[in-house]
Protein backbone atom coordinates (compact mmCIF):
# COMPACT_ATOMS: atom_id res chain seq x y z
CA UNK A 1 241.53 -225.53 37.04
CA UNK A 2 240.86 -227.80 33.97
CA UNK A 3 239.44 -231.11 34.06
CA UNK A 4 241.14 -234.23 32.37
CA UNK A 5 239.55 -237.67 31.73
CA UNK A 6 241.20 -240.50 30.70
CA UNK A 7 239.82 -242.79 27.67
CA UNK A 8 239.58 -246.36 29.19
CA UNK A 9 237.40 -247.94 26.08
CA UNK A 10 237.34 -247.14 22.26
CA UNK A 11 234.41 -249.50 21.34
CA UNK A 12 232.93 -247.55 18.52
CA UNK A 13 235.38 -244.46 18.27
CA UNK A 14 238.46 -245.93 17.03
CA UNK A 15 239.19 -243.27 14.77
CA UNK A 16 238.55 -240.61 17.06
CA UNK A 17 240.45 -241.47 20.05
CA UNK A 18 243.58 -243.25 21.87
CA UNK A 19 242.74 -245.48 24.54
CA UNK A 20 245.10 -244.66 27.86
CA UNK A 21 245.04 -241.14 26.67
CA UNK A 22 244.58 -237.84 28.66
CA UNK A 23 241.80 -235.47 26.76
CA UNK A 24 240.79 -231.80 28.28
CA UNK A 25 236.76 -232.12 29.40
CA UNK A 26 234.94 -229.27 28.44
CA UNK A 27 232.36 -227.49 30.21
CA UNK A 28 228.60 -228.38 28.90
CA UNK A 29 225.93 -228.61 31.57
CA UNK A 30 223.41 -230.16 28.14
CA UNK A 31 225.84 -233.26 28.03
CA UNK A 32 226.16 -234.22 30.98
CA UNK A 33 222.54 -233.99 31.77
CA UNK A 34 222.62 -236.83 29.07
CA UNK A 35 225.33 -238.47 31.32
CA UNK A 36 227.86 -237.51 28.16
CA UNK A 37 231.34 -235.43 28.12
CA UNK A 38 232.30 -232.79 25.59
CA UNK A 39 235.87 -233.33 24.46
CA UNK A 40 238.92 -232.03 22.35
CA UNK A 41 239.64 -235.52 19.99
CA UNK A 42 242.82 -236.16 18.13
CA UNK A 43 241.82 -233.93 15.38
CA UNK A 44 241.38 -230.79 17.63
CA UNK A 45 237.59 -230.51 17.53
CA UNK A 46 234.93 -230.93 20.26
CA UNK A 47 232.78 -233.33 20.28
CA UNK A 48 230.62 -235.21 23.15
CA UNK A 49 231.04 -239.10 23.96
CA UNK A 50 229.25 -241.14 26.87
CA UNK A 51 230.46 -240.38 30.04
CA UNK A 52 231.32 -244.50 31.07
CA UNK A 53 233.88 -244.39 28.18
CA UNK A 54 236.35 -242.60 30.46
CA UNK A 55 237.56 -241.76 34.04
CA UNK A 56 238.00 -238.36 35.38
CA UNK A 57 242.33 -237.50 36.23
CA UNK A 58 243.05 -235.48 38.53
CA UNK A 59 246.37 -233.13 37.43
CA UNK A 60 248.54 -231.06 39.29
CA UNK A 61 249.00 -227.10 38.39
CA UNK A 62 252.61 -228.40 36.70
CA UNK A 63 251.28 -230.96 34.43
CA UNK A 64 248.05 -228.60 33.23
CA UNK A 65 250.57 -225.59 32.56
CA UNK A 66 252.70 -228.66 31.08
CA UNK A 67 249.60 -229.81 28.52
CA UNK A 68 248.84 -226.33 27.56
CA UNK A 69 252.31 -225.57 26.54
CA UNK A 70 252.32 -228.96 24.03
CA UNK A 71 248.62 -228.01 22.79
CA UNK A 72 249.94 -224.42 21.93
């Protein structure tokens, strides 16, 4: 099942990302060693961000089949 974090603070990415919003976490063992996240941001590519700037969501089956089917 996918993972979705929520971004709570947008000190210093502005531009990048929405605060409040839902964003699909991607796996990468090398960022979170450095207690980072890899992400999809608004403009579709991946990119990793510190790990405090958002809260992990959990989602039900529904509403991940939901988010694929807008992302498509």
């Amino acid at each position: 099942m996918d993972k979705y974090v929520i971004y709570l603070n947008n000190q210093g990415y502005k531009a990048s990302l929405e605060v409040r919003k839902l964003y699909l976490q991607l796996p990468d063992q090398k960022a979170e060693a450095m207690h980072c996240i890899r992400i999809f941001d608004e403009d579709g590519e991946d990119y990793v961000y510190p790990e405090q700037l958002f809260m992990p969501m959990e989602v039900s089956e529904s509403v991940s089949i939901a988010l694929h089917k807008l992302a498509a």
